[in-house]
Protein backbone atom coordinates (compact mmCIF):
# COMPACT_ATOMS: atom_id res chain seq x y z
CA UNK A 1 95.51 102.85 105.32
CA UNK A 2 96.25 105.10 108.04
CA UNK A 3 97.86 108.54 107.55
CA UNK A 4 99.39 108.66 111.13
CA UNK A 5 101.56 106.20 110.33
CA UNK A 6 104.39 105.02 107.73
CA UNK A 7 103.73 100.89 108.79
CA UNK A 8 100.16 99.72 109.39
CA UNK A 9 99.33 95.78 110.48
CA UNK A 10 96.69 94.51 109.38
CA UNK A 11 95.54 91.81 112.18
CA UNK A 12 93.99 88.54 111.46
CA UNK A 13 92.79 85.12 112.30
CA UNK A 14 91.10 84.06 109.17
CA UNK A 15 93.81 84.21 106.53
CA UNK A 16 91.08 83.29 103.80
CA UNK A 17 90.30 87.49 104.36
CA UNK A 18 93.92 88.05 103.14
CA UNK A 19 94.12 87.56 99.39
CA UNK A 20 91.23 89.46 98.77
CA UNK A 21 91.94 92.72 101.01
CA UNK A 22 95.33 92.80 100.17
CA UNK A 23 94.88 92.68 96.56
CA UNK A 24 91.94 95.50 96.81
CA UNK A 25 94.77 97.92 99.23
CA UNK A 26 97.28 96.90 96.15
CA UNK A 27 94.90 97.91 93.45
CA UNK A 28 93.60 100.95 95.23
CA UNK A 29 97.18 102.68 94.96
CA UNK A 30 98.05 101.62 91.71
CA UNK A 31 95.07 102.99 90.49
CA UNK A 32 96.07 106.67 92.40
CA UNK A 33 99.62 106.08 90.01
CA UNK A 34 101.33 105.00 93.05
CA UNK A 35 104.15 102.39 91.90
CA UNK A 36 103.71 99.53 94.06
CA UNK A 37 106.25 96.55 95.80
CA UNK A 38 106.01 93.83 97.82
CA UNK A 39 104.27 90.16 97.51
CA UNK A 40 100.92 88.99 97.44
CA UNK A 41 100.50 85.02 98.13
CA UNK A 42 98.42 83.05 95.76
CA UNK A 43 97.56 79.57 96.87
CA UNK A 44 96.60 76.70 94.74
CA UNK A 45 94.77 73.58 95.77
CA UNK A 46 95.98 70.35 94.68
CA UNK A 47 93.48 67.79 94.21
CA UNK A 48 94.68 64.61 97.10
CA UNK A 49 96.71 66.69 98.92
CA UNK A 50 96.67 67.88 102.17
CA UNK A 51 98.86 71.34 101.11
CA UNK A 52 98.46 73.75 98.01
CA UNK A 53 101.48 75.18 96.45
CA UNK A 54 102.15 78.86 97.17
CA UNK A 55 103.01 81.18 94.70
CA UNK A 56 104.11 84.91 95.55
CA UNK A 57 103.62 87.85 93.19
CA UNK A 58 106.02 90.80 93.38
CA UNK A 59 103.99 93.68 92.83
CA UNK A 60 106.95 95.76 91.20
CA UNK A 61 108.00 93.33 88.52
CA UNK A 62 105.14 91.15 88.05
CA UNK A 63 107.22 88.27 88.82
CA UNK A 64 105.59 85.16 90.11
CA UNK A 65 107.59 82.55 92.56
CA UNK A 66 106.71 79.53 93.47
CA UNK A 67 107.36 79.48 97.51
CA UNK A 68 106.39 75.85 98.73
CA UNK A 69 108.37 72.84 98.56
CA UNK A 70 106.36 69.32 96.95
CA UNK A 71 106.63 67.55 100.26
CA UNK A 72 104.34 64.58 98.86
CA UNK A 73 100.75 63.77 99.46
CA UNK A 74 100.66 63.42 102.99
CA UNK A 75 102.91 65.81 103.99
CA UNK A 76 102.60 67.77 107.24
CA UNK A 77 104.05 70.82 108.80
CA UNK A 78 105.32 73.61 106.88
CA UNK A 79 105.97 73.67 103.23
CA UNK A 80 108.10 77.22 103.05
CA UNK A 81 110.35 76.91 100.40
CA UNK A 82 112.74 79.57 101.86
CA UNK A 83 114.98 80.21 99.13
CA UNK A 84 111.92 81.34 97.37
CA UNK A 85 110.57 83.44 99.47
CA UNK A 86 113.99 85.11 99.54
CA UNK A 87 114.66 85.21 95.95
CA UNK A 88 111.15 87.31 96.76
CA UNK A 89 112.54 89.52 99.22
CA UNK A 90 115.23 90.60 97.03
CA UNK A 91 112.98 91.93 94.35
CA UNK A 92 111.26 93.93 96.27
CA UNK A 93 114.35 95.35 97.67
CA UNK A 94 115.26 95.86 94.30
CA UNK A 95 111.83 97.33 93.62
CA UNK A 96 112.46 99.28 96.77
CA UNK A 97 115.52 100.67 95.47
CA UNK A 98 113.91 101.53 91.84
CA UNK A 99 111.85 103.99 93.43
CA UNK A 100 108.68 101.75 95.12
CA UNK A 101 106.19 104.24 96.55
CA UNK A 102 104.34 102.20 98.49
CA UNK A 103 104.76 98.21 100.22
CA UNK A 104 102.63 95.53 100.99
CA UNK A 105 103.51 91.94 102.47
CA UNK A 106 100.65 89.28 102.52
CA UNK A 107 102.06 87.99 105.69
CA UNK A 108 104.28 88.47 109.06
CA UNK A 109 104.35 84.55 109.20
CA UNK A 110 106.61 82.20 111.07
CA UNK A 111 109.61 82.65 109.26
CA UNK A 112 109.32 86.23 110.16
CA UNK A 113 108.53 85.81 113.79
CA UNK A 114 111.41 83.71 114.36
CA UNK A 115 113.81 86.73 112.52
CA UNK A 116 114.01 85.56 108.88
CA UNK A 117 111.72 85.76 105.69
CA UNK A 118 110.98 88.90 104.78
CA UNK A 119 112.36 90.99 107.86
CA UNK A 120 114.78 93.06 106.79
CA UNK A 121 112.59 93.65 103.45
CA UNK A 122 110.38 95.32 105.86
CA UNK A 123 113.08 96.87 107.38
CA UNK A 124 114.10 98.78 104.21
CA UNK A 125 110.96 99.84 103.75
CA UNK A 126 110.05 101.50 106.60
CA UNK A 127 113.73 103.05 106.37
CA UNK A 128 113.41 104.44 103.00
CA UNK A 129 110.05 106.37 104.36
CA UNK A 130 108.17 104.29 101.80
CA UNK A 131 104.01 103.52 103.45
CA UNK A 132 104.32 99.65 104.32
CA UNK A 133 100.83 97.45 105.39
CA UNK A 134 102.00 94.27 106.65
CA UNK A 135 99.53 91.19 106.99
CA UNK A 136 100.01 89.83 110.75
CA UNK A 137 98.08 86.48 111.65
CA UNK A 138 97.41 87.01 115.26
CA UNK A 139 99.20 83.94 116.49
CA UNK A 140 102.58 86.17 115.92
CA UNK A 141 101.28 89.42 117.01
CA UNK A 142 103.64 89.92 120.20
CA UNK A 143 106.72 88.58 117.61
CA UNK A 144 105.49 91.40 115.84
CA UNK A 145 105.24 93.99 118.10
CA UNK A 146 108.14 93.11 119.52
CA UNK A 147 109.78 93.93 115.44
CA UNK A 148 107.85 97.08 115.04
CA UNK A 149 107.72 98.67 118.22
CA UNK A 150 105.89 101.69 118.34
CA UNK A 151 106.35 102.75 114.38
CA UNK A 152 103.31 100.61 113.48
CA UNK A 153 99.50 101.41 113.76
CA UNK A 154 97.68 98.13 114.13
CA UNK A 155 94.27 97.72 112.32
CA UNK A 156 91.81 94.84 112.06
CA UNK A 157 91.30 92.83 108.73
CA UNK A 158 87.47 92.60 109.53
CA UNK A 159 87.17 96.57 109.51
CA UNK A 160 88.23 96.07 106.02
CA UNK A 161 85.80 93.64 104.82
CA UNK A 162 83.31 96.02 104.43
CA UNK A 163 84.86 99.44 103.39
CA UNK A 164 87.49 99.64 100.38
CA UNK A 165 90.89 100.48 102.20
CA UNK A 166 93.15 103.28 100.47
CA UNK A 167 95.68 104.92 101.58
């Protein structure tokens, strides 16, 4: 990602583009021997429903979470299981703490815009000096602007479609 800066955004509308880039800027530094933290979001589809389940991954342990409640078949609105997603947060803070080198979070999503999720995950990062890239759906770009202030250089997901992103 960017050398001029500790926390980079990566800025989005289609979240489709996430999975992939993400899991390309993850690979990238393990493969420089960079020990690597933070969660990358796995969705899958569940045949008659309207909602897949979401798994996270954190990076560090290799743990795998399940993150969505079971609402039923036809449920609507938001599925955030968020006692997972915390039990999430914590290992990477753990991770964090272990000695992490680098952190990546699939997404600054609702939860976060409105002051929860993975906040002060991010937070500890960016603290500990540790190279963060944060996944920002547009819709809560000024909620995250508004967390990061000026510490964060903001990139779009499309310029990495094409080129292999390293940092």
């Amino acid at each position: 990602m960017s050398s001029s800066g500790i926390l980079t955004a990566v800025l989005y509308d289609d979240g489709a583009t996430v999975p992939g880039i993400a899991q390309d800027i993850a690979r990238s530094w393990s493969e420089d021997g960079l020990r690597v933290c933070g969660l990358l979001e796995r969705q899958i589809p569940r045949p008659g429903r309207r909602r897949c389940d979401m798994l996270v991954t954190e990076l560090f342990s290799g743990e795998e979470l399940p993150i969505s409640h079971d609402r039923g078949a036809l449920a609507r609105g938001c599925i955030l299981d968020t006692d997972g997603l915390l039990r999430a947060a914590e290992l990477t803070r753990h991770a964090l703490a272990a000695g992490a080198e680098r952190a990546i979070f699939n997404k600054f999503g609702k939860t976060e815009a409105e002051g929860g999720g993975l906040r002060e995950t991010i937070a500890d990062a960016i603290a500990r000096g540790i190279p963060t890239v944060v996944f920002v759906p547009r819709r809560n770009l000024e909620s995250w602007r508004e967390f990061a202030g000026d510490l964060a250089v903001e990139i779009e997901a499309v310029s990495l479609c094409a080129t292999p992103a390293v940092a």
